[in-house]
C-alpha atoms as a PDB file:
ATOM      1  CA  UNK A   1      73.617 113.366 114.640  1.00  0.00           C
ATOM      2  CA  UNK A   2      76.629 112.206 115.999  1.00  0.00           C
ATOM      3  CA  UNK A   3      77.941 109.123 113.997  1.00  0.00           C
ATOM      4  CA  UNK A   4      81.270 108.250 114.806  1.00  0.00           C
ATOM      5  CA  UNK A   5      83.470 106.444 111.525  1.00  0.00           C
ATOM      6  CA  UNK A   6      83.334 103.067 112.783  1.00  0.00           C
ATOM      7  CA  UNK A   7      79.424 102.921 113.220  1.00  0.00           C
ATOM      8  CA  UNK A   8      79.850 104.109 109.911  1.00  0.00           C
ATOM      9  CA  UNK A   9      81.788 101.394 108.475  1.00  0.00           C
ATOM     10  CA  UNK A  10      79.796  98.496 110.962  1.00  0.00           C
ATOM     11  CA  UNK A  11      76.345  99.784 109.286  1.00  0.00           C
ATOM     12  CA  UNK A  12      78.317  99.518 105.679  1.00  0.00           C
ATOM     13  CA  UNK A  13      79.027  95.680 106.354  1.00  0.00           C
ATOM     14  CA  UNK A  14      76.271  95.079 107.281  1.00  0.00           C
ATOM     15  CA  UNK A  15      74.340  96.152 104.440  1.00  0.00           C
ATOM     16  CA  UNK A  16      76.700  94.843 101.675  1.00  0.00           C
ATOM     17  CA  UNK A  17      76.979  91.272 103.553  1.00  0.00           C
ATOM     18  CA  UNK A  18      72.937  91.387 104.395  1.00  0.00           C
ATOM     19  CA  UNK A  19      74.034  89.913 107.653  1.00  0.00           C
ATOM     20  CA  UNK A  20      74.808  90.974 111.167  1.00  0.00           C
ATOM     21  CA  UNK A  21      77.268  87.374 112.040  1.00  0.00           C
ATOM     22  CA  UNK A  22      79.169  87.986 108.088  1.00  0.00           C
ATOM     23  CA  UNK A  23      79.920  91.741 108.780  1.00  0.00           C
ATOM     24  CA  UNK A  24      81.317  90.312 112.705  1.00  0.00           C
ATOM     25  CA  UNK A  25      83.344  87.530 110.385  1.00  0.00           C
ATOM     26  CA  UNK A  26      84.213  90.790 108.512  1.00  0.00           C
ATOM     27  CA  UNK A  27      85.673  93.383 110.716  1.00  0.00           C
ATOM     28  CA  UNK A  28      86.919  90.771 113.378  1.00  0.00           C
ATOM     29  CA  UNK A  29      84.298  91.742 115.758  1.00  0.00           C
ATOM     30  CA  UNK A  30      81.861  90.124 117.938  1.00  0.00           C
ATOM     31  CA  UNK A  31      78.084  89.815 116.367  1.00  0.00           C
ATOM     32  CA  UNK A  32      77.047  91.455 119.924  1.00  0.00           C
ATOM     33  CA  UNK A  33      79.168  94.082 119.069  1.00  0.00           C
ATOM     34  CA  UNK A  34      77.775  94.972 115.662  1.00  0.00           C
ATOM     35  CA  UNK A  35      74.447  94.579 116.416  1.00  0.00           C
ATOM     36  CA  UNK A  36      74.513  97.466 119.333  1.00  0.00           C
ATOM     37  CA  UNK A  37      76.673  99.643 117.681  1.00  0.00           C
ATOM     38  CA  UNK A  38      73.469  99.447 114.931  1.00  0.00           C
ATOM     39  CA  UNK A  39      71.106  99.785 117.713  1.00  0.00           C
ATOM     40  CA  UNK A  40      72.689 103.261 118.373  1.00  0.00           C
ATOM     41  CA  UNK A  41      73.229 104.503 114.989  1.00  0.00           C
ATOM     42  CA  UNK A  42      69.158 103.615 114.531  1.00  0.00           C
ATOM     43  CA  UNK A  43      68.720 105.610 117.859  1.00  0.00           C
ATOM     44  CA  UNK A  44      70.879 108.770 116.554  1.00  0.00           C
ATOM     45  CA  UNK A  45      68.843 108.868 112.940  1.00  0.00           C
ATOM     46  CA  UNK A  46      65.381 108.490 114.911  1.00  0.00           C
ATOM     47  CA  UNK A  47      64.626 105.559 112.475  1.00  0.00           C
ATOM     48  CA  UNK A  48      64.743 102.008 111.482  1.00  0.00           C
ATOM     49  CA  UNK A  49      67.477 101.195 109.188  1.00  0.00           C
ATOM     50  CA  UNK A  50      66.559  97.489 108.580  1.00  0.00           C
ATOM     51  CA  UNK A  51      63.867  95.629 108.410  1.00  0.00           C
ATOM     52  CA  UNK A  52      63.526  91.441 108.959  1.00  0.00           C
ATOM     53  CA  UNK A  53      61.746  89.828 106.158  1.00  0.00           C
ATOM     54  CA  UNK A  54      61.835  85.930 107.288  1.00  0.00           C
ATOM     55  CA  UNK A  55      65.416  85.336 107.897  1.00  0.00           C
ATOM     56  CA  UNK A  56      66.799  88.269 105.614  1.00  0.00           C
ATOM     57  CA  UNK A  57      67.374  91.547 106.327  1.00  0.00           C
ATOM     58  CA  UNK A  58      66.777  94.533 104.186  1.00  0.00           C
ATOM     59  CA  UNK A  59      67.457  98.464 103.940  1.00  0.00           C
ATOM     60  CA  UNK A  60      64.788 100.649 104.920  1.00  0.00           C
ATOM     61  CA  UNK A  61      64.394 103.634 103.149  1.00  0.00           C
ATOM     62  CA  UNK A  62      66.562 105.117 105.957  1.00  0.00           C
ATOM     63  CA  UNK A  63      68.984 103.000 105.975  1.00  0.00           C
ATOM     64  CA  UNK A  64      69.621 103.341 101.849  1.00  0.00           C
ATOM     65  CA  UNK A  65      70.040 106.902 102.316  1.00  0.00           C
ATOM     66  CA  UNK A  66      72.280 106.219 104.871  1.00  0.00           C
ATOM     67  CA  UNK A  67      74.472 103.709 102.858  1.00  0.00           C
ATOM     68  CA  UNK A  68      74.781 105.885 100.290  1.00  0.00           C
ATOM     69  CA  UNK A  69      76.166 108.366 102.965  1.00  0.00           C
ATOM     70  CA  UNK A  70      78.367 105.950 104.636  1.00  0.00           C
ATOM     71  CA  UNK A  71      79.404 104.319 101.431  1.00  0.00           C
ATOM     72  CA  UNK A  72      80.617 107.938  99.900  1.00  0.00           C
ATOM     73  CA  UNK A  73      82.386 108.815 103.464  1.00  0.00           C
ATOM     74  CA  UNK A  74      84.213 105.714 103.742  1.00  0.00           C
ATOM     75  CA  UNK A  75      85.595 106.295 100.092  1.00  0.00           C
ATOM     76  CA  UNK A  76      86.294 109.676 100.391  1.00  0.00           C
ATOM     77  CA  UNK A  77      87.841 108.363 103.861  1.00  0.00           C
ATOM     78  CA  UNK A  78      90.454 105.833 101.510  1.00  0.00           C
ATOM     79  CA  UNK A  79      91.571 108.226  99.049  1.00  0.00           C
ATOM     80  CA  UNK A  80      92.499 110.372 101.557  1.00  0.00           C
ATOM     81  CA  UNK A  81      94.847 108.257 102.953  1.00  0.00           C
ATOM     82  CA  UNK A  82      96.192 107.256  99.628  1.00  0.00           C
ATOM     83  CA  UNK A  83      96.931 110.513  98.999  1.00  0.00           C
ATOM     84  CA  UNK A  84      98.369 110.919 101.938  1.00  0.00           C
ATOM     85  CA  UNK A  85     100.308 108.158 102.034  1.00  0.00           C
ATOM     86  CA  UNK A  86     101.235 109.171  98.147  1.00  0.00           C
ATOM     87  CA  UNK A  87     102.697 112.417  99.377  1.00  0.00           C
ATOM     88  CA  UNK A  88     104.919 110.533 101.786  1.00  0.00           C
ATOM     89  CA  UNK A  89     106.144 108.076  98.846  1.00  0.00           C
ATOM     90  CA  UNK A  90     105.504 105.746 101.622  1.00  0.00           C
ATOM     91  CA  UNK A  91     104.795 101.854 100.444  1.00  0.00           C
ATOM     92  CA  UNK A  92     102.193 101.081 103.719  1.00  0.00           C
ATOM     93  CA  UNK A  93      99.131 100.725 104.186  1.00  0.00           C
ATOM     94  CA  UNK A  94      96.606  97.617 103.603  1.00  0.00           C
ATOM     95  CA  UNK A  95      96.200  95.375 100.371  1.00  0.00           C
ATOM     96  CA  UNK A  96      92.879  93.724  99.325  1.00  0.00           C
ATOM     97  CA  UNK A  97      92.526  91.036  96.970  1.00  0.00           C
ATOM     98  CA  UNK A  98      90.674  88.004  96.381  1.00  0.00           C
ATOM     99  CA  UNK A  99      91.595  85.393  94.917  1.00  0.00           C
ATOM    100  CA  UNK A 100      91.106  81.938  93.268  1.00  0.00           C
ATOM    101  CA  UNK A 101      92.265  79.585  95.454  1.00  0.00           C
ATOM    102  CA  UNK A 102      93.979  77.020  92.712  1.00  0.00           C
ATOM    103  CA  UNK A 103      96.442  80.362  93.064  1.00  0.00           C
ATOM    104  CA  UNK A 104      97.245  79.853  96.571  1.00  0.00           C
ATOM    105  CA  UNK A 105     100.100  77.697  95.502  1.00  0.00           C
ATOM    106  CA  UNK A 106     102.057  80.470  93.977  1.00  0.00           C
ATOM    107  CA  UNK A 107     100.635  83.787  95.458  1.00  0.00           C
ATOM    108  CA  UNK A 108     101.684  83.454  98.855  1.00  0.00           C
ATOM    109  CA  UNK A 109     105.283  83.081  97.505  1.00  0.00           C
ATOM    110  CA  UNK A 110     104.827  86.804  95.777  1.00  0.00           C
ATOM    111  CA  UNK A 111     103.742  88.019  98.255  1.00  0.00           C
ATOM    112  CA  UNK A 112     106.192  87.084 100.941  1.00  0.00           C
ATOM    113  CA  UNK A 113     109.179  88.568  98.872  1.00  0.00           C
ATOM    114  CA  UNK A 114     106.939  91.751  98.133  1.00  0.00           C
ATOM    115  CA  UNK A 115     106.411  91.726 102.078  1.00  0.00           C
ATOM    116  CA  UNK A 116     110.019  91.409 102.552  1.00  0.00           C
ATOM    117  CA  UNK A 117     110.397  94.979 100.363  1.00  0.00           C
ATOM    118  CA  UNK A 118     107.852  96.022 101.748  1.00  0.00           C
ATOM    119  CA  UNK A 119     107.303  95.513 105.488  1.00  0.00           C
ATOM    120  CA  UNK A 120     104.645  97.961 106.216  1.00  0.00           C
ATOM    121  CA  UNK A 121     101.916  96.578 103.987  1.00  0.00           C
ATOM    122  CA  UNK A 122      98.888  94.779 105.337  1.00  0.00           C
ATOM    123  CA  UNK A 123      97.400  92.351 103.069  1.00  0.00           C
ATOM    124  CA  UNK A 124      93.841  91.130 103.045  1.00  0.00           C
ATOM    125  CA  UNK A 125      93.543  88.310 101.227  1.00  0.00           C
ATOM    126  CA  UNK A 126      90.547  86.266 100.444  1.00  0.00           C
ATOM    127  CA  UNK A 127      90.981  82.982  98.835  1.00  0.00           C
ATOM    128  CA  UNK A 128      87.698  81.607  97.093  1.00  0.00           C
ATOM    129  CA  UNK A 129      86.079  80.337  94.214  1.00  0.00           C
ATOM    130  CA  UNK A 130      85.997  81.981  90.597  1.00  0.00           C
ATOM    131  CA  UNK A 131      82.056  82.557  90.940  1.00  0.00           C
ATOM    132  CA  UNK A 132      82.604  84.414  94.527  1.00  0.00           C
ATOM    133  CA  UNK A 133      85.997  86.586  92.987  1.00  0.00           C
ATOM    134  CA  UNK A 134      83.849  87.281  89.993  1.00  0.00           C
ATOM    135  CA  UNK A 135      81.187  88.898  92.000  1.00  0.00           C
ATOM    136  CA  UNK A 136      83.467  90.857  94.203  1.00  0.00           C
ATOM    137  CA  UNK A 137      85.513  92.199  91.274  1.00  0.00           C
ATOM    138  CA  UNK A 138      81.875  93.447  90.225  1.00  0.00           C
ATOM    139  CA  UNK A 139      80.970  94.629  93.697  1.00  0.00           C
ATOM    140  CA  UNK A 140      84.563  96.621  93.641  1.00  0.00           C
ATOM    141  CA  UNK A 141      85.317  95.480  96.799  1.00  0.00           C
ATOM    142  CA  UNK A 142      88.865  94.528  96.272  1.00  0.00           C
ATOM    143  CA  UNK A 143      91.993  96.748  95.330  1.00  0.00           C
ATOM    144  CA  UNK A 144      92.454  94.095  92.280  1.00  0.00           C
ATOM    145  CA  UNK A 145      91.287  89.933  91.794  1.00  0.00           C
ATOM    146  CA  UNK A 146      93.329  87.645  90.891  1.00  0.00           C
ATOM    147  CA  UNK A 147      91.801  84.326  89.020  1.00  0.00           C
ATOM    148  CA  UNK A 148      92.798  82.408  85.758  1.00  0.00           C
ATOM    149  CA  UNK A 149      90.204  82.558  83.187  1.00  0.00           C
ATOM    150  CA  UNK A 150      88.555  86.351  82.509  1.00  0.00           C
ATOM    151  CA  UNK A 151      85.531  86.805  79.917  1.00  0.00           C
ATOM    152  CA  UNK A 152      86.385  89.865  77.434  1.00  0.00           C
ATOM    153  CA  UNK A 153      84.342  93.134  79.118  1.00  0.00           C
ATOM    154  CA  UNK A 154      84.873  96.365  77.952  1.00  0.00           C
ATOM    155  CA  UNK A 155      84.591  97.403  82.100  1.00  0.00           C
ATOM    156  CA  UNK A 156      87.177  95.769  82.896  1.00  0.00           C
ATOM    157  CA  UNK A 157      90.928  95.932  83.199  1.00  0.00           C
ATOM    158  CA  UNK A 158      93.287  93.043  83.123  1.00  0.00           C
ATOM    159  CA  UNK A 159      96.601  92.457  83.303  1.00  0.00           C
ATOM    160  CA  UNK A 160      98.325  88.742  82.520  1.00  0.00           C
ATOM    161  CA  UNK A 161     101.739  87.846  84.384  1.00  0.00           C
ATOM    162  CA  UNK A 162     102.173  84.079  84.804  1.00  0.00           C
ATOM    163  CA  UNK A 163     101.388  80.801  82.942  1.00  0.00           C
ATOM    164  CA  UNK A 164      98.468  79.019  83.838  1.00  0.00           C
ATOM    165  CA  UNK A 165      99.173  75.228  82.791  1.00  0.00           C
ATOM    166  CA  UNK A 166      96.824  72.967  83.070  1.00  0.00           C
ATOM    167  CA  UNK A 167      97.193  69.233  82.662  1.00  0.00           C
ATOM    168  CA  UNK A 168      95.485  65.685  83.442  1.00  0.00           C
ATOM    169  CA  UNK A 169      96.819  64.752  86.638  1.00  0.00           C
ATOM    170  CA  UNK A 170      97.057  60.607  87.536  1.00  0.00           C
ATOM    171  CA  UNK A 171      98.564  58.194  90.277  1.00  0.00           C
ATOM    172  CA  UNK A 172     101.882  57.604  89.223  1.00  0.00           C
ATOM    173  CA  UNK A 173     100.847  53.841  88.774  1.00  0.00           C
ATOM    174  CA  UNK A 174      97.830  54.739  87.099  1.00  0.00           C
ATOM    175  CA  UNK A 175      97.059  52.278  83.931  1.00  0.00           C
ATOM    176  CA  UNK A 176      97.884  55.149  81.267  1.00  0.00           C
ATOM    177  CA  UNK A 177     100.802  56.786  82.997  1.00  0.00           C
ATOM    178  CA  UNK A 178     103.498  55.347  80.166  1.00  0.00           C
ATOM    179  CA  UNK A 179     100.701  56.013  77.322  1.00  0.00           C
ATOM    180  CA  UNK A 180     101.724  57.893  74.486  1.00  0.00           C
ATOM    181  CA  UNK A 181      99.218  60.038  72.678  1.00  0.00           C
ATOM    182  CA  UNK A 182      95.756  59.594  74.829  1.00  0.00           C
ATOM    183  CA  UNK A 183      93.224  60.965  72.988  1.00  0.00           C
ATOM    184  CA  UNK A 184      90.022  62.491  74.556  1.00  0.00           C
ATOM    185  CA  UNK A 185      87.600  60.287  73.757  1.00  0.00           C
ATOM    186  CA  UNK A 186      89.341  57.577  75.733  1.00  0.00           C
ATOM    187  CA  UNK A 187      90.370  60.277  78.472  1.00  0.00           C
ATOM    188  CA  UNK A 188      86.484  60.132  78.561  1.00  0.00           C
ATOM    189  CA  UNK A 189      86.052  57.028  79.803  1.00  0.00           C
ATOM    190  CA  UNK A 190      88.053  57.247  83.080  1.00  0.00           C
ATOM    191  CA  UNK A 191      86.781  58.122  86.159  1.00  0.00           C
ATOM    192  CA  UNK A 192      86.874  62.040  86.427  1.00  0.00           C
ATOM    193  CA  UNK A 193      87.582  63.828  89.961  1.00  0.00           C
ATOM    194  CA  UNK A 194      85.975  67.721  89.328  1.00  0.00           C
ATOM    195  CA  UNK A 195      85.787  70.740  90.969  1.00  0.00           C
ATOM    196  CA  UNK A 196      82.821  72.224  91.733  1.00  0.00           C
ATOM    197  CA  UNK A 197      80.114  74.139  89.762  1.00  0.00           C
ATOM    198  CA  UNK A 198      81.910  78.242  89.439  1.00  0.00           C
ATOM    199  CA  UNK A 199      85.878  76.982  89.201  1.00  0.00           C
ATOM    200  CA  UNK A 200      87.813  78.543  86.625  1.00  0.00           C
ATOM    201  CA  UNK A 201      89.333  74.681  85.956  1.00  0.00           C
ATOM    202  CA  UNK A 202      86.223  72.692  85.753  1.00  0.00           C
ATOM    203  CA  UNK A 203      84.610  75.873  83.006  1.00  0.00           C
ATOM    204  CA  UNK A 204      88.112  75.326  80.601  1.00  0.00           C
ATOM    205  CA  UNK A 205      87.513  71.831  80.652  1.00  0.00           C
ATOM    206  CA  UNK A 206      83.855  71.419  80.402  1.00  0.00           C
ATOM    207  CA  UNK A 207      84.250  73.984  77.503  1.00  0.00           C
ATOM    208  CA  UNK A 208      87.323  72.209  75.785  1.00  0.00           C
ATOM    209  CA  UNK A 209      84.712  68.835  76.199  1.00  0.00           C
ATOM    210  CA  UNK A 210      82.090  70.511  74.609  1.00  0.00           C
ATOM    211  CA  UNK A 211      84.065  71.670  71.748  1.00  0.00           C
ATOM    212  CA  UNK A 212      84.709  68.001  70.857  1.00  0.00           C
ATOM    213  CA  UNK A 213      81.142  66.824  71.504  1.00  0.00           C
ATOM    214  CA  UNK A 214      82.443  64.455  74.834  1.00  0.00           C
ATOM    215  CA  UNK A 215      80.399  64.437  77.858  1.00  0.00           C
ATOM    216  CA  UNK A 216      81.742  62.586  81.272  1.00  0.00           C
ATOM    217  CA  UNK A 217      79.773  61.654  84.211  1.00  0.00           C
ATOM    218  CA  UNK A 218      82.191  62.953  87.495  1.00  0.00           C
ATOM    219  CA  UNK A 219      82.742  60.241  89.752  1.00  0.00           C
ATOM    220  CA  UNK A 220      83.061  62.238  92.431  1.00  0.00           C
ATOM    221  CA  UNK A 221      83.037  66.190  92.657  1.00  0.00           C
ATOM    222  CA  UNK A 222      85.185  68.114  95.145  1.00  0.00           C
ATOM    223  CA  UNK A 223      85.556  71.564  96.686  1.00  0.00           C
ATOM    224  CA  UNK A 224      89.354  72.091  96.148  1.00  0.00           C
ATOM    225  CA  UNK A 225      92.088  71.381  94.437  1.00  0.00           C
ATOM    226  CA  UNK A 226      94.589  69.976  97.708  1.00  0.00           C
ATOM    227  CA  UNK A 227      90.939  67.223  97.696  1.00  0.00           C
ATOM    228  CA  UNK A 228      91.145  66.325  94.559  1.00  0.00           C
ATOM    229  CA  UNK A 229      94.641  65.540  94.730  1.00  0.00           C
ATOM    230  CA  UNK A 230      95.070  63.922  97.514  1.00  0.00           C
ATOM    231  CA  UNK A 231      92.052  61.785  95.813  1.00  0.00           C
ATOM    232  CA  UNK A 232      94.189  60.948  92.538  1.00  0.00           C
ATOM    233  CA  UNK A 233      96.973  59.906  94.831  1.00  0.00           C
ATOM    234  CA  UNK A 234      94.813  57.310  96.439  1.00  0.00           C
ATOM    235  CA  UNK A 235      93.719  56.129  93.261  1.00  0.00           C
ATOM    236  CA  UNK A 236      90.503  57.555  93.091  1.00  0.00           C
ATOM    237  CA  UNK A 237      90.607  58.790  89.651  1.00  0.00           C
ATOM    238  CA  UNK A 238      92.020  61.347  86.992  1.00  0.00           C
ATOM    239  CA  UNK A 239      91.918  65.136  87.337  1.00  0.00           C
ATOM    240  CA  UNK A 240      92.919  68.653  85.332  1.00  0.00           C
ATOM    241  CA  UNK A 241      94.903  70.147  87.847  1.00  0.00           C
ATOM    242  CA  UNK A 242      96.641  74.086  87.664  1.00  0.00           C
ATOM    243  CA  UNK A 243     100.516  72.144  86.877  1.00  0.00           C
ATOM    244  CA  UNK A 244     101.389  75.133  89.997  1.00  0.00           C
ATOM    245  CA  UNK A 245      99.370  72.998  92.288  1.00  0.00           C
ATOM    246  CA  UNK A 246     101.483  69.493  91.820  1.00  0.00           C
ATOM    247  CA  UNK A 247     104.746  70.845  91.158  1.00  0.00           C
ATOM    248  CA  UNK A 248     106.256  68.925  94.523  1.00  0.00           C
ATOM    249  CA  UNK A 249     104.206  65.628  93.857  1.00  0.00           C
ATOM    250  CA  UNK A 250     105.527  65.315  90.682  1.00  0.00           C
ATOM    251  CA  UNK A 251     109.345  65.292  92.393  1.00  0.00           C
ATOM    252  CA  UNK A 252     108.458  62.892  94.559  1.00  0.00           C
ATOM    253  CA  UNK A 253     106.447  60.547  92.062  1.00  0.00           C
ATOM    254  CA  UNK A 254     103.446  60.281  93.700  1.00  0.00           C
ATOM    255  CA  UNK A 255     101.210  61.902  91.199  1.00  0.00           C
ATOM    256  CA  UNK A 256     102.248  62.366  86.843  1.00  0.00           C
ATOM    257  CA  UNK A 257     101.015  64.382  84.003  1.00  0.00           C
ATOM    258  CA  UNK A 258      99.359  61.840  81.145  1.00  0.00           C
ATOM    259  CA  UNK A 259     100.366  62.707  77.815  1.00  0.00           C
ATOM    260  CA  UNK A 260      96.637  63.874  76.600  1.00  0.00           C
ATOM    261  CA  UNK A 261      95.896  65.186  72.736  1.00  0.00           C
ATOM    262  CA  UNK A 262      95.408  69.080  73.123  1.00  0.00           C
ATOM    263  CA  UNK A 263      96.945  69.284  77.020  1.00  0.00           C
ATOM    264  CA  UNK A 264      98.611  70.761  78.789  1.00  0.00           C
ATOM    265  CA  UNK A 265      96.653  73.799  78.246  1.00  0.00           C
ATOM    266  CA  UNK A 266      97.888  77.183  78.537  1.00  0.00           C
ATOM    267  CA  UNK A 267      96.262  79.780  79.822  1.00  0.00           C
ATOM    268  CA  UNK A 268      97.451  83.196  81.850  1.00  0.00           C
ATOM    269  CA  UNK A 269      96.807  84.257  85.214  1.00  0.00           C
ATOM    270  CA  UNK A 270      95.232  87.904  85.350  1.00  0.00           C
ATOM    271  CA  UNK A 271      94.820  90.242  87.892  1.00  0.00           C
ATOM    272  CA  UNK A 272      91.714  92.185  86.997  1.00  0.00           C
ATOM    273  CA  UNK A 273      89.962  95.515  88.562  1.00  0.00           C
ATOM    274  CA  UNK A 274      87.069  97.631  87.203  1.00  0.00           C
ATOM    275  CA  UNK A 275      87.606 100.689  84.363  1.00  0.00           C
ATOM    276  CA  UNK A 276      88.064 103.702  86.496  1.00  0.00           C
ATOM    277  CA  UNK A 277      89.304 102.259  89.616  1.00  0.00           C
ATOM    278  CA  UNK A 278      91.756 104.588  90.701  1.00  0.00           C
ATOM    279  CA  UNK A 279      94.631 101.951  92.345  1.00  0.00           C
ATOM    280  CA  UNK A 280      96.287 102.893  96.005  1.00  0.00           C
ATOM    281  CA  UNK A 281      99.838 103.490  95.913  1.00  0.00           C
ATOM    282  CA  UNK A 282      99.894 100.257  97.966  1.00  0.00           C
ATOM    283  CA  UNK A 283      98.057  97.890  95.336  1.00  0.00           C
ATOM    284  CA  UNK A 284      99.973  99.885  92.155  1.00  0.00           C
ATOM    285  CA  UNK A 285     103.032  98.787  93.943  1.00  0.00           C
ATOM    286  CA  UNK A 286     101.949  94.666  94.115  1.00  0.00           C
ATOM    287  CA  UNK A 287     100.854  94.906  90.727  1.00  0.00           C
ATOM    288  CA  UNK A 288     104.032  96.000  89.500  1.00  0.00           C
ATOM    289  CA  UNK A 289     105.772  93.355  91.383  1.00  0.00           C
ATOM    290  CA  UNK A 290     103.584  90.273  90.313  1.00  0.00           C
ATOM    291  CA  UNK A 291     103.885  91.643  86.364  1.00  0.00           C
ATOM    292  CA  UNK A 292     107.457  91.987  86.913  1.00  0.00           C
ATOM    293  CA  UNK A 293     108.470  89.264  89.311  1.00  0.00           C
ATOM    294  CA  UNK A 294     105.803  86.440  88.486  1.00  0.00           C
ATOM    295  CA  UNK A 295     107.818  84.405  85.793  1.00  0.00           C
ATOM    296  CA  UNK A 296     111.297  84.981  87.510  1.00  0.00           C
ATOM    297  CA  UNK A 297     110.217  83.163  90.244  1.00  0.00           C
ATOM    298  CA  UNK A 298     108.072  79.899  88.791  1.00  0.00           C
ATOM    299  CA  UNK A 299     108.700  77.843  86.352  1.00  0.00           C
ATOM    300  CA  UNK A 300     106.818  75.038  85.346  1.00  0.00           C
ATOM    301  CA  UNK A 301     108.106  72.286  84.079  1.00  0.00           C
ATOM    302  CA  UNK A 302     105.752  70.536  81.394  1.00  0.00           C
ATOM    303  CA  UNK A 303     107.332  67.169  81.185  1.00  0.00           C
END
């Protein structure tokens, strides 16, 4: 057979995504594309390599021992060129993470100075929710995740580098905005803009409700933090905001932090990889930076 590396790393896609149009999305390619370069890799084993169940697609005995294959090339493939570029003492090279996206408000900061140092590094970032980071920091298909809340695993390693404050978030006119000492039980009774069902901010506070015995009904439930703000400035409602996230409306008094029994809680950020991921010189680098750099650079003020 003659495969050639980037049928290789189409027919890899393809198989982790379970779709032809995702793996496109993927490697910046046309679906056309993928799906002939497939066609030909089928044509060089002699066999199917998928199989159409409905609207899913599915490995073929074939095509599992040939992810396997391409799976093990393509990560023999990567530590070569770390080791490579290791030899060189070169910082290049590209930099995959995922992330939650309540950290887009400080992350892209980091990494723009680390960029500046480093010039040659190509990031990949992927900004998402903590359900979708969570299952590609098990899928190990990131150099490292970054997201604020991680359950204790023995097969996992994290490392915390910046407060994570979270507080309730109002229209600077709102009715409790001068209150002293809200307590939760009256916090429950206001109308309550959420995220949605796998954010790291709506599991603290449903679990911090929960410990009390409080319940609220949402009044409306929203897909990211910029909507849910812009939501409380309108009037809309209350909301536990990341304090990174409101940092500018705050100056301009558009949107305040109630004084709330138990908030603002603090929590870390973490960026987290799997036991016996061996780093790239690349991601060792970032991680260094963020650990030492993080808390120079933001500062959140809690009143």
């Amino acid at each position: 057979m003659h495969l050639t590396f980037q049928q290789l790393k189409l027919f890899e896609s393809v198989s982790r995504l379970g779709s032809y149009t995702r793996a496109a999305e993927e490697l910046f390619i046309t679906q056309p594309a993928v799906s002939i370069q497939i066609k030909r890799l089928e044509e060089q084993t002699g066999l199917p390599l998928f199989e159409k169940v409905g609207k899913k697609i599915f490995l073929t005995a074939a095509g599992k021992a040939m992810y396997q294959a391409s799976s093990d090339i393509l990560i023999r493939v990567d530590s070569l060129k770390d080791s490579i570029e290791e030899l060189k003492g070169e910082i290049k090279g590209p930099l995959h993470l995922s992330v939650v996206t309540t950290a887009k408000y400080f992350l892209p900061h980091l990494l723009g100075t680390f960029l500046q140092k480093y010039p040659d590094v190509e990031p990949k970032l992927k900004f998402t929710n903590r359900a979708r980071v969570i299952e590609r920091l098990m899928n190990n298909d990131d150099d490292f995740v970054i997201m604020g809340q991680v359950q204790k695993d023995e097969h996992l390693e994290t490392y915390p580098f910046l407060n994570n404050i979270l507080g309730i978030i109002a229209a600077a006119d709102h009715p409790l905005a001068n209150k002293e000492h809200i307590t939760l039980k009256e916090l429950a009774k206001q109308r309550f803009l959420i995220r949605e069902s796998g954010s790291g901010t709506r599991y603290v506070f449903d679990s911090l409700l929960k410990d009390h015995g409080l319940e609220i009904e949402p009044y409306m439930e929203l897909g990211s933090s910029e909507a849910i703000k812009q939501a409380v400035m309108a009037g809309l409602g209350i909301a536990v905001l990341s304090l990174h996230s409101v940092q500018l409306e705050r100056e301009v008094n558009k949107l305040t932090v109630l004084n709330v029994e138990g908030f603002p809680l603090k929590r870390r950020w973490y960026a987290v990889h799997l036991k016996g991921r061996k780093l790239s010189l690349v991601a060792r680098t970032f991680l260094d930076y963020i650990l030492d750099e993080s808390n120079k650079l933001f500062n959140v003020e809690l009143d």
